[in-house]
N, C-alpha and C. Protein backbone atom coordinates (compact mmCIF):
# COMPACT_ATOMS: atom_id res chain seq x y z
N UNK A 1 147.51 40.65 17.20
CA UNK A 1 148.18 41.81 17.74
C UNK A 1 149.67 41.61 17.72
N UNK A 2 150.07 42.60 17.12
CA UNK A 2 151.83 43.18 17.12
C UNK A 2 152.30 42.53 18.47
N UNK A 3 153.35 42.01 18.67
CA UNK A 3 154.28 42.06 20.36
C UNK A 3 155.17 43.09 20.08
N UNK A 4 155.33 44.53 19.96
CA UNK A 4 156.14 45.10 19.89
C UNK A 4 157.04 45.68 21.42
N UNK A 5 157.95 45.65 21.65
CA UNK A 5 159.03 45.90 22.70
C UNK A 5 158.99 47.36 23.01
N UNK A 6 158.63 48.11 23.18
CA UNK A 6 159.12 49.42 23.61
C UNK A 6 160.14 50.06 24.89
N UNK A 7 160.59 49.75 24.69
CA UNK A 7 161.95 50.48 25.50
C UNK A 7 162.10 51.74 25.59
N UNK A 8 161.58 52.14 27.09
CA UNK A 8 162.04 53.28 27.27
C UNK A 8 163.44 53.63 28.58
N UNK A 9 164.12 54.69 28.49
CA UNK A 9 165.71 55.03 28.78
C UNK A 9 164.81 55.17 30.08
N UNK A 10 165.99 54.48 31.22
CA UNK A 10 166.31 54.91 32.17
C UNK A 10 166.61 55.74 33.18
N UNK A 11 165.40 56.57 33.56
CA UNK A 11 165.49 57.91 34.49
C UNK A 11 166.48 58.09 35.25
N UNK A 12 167.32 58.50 35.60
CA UNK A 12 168.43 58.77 36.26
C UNK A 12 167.87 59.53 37.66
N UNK A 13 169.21 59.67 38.49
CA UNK A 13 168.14 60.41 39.56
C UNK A 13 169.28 61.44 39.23
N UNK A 14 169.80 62.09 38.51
CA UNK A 14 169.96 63.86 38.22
C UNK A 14 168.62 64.29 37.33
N UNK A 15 168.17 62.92 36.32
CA UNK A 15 166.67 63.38 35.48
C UNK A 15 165.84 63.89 36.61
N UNK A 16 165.63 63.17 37.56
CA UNK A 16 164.40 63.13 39.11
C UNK A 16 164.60 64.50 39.51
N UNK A 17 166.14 64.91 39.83
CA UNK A 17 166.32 66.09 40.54
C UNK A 17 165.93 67.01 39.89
N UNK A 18 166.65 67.30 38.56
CA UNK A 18 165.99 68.40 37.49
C UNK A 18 164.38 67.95 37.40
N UNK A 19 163.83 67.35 37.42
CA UNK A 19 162.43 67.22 37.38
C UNK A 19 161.58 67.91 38.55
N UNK A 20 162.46 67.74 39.84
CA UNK A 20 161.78 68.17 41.18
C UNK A 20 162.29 69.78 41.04
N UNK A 21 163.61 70.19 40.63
CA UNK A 21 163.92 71.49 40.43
C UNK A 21 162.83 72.42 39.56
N UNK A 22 162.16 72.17 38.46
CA UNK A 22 160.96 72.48 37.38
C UNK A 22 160.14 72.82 38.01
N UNK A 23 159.68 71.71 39.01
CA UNK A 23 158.24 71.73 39.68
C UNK A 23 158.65 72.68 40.74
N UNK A 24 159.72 72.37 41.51
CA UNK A 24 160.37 73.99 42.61
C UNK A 24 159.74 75.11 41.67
N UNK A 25 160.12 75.22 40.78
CA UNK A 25 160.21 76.44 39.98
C UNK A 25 159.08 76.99 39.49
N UNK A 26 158.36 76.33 39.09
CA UNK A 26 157.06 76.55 38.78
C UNK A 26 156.13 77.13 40.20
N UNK A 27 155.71 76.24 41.37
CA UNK A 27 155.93 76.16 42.10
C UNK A 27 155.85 77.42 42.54
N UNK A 28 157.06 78.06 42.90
CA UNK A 28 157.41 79.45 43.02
C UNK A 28 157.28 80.40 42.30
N UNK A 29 157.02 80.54 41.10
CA UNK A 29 156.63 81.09 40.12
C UNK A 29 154.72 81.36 40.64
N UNK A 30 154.23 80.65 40.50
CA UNK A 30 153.10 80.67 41.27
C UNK A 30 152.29 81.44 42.30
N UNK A 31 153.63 80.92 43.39
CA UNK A 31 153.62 81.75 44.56
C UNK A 31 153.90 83.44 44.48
N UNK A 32 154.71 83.91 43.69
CA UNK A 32 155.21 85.07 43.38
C UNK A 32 154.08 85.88 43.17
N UNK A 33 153.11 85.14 41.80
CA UNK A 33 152.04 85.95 41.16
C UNK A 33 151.07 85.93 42.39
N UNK A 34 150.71 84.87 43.10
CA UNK A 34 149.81 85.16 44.16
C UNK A 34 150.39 86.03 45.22
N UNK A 35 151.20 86.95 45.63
CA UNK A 35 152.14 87.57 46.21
C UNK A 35 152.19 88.91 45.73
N UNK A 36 152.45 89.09 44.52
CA UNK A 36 151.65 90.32 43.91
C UNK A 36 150.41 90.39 43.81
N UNK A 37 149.59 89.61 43.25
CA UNK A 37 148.18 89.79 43.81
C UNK A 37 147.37 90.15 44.85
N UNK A 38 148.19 89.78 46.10
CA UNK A 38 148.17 90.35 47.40
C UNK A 38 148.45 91.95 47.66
N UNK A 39 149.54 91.56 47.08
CA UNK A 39 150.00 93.27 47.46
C UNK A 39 149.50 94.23 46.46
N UNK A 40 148.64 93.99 45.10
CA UNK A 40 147.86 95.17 44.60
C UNK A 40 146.26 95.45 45.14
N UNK A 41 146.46 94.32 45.92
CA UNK A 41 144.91 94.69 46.79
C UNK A 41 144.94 94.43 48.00
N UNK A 42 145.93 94.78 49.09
CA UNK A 42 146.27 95.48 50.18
C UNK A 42 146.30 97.00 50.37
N UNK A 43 146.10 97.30 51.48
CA UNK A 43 146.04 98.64 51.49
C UNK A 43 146.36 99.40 53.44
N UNK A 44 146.90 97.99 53.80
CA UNK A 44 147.48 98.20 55.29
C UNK A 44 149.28 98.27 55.20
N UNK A 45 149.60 99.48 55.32
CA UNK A 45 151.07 99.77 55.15
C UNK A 45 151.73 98.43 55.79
N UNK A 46 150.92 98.09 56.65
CA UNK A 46 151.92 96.89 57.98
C UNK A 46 151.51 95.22 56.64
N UNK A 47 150.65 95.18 56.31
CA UNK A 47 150.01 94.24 55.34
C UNK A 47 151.25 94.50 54.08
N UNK A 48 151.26 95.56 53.33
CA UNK A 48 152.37 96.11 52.39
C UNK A 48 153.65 95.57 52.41
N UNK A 49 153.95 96.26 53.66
CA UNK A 49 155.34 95.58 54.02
C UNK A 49 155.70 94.50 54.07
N UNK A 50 154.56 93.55 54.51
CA UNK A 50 154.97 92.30 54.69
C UNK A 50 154.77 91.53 53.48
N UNK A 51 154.11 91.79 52.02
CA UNK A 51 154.29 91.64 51.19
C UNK A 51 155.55 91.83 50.28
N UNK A 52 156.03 92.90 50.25
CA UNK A 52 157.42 93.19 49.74
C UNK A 52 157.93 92.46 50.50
N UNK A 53 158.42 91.69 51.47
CA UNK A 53 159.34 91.16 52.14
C UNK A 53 158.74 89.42 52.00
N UNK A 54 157.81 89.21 51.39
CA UNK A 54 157.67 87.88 50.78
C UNK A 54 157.65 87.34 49.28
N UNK A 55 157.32 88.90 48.12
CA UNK A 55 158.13 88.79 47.44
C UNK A 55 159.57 88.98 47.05
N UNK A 56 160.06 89.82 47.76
CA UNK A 56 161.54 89.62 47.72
C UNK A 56 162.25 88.06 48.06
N UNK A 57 161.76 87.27 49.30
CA UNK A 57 162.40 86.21 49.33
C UNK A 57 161.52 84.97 48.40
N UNK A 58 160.93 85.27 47.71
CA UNK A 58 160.12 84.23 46.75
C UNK A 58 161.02 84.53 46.11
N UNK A 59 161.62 86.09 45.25
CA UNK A 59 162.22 85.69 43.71
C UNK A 59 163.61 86.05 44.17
N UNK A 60 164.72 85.57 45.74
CA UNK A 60 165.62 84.85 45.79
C UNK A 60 165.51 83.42 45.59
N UNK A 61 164.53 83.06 46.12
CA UNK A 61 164.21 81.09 46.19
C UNK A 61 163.99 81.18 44.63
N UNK A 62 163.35 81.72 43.60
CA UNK A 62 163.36 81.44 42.51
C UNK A 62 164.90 81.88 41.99
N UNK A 63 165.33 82.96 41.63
CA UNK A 63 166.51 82.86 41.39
C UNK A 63 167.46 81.88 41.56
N UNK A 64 167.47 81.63 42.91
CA UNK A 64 168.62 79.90 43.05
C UNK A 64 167.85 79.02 42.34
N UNK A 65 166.79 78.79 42.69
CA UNK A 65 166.20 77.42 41.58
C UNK A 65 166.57 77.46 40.02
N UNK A 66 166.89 79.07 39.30
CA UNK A 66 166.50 79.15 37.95
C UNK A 66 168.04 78.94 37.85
N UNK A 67 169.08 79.16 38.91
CA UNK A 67 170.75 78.94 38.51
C UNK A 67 170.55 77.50 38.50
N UNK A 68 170.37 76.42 39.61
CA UNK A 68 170.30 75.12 39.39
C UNK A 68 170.09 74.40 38.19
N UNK A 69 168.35 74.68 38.24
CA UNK A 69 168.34 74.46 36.68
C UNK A 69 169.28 74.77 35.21
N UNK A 70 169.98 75.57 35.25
CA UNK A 70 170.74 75.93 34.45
C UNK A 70 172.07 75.31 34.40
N UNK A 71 172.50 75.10 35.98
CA UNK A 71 174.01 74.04 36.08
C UNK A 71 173.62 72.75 35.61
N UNK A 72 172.17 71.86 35.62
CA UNK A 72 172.17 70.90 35.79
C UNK A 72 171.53 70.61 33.75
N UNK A 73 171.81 71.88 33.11
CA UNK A 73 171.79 71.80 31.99
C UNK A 73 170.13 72.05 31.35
N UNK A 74 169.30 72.13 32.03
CA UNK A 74 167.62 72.11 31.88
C UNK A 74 167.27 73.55 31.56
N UNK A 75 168.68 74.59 30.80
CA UNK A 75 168.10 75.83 29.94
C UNK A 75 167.13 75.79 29.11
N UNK A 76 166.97 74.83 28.70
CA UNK A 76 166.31 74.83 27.12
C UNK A 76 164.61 74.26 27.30
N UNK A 77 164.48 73.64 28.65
CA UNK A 77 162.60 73.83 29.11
C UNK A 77 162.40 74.64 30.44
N UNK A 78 163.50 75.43 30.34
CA UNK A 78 162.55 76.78 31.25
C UNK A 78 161.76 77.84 30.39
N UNK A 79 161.74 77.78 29.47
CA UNK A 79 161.36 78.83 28.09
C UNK A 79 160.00 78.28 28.28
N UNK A 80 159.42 76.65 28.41
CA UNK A 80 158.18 76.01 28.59
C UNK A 80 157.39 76.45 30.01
N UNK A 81 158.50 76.57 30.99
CA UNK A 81 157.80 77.28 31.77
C UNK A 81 156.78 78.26 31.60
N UNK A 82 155.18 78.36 32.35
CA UNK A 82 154.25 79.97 31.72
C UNK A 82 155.44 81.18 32.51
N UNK A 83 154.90 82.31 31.80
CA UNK A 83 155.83 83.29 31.84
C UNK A 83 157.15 84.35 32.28
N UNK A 84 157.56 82.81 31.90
CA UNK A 84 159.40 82.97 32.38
C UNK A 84 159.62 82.43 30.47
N UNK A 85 161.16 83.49 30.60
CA UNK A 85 161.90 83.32 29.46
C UNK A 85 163.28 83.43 30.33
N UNK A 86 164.27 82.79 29.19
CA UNK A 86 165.56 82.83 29.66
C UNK A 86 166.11 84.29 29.49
């Protein structure tokens, strides 16, 4: 058998952060669709409401996550994200 060396690079902890930012994102992405799912099969105005007012603050928390990702340079695998595009 070969002794071959494989070397792999050094995770950084901005790699870690953008890594934990993805999984935020996803994450929330998630939550959103189960959130609409809720609210197309509700049918208590008081139930309603409180749906719109949990997707609204899901796709602020996603919004800041999707700017982060973007300062911290990780445009180019949110496209890998399921159905989010830039």
């Amino acid at each position: 058998m070969g002794d071959k060396l494989v070397r792999f690079k050094k995770r950084t902890s901005e790699d870690m952060e953008l890594d934990e930012l993805l999984r935020s994102l996803s994450r929330t992405q998630r939550e959103i669709d189960l959130a609409y799912n809720h609210f197309n099969f509700t049918s208590d105005p008081d139930l309603i409401e409180s749906c719109v007012y949990e997707i609204s603050s899901l796709q602020c928390r996603y919004n800041y996550l999707l700017r982060r990702v973007k300062e911290r340079g990780g445009s180019a695998v949110i496209g890998a994200l399921p159905g989010r595009e830039i």
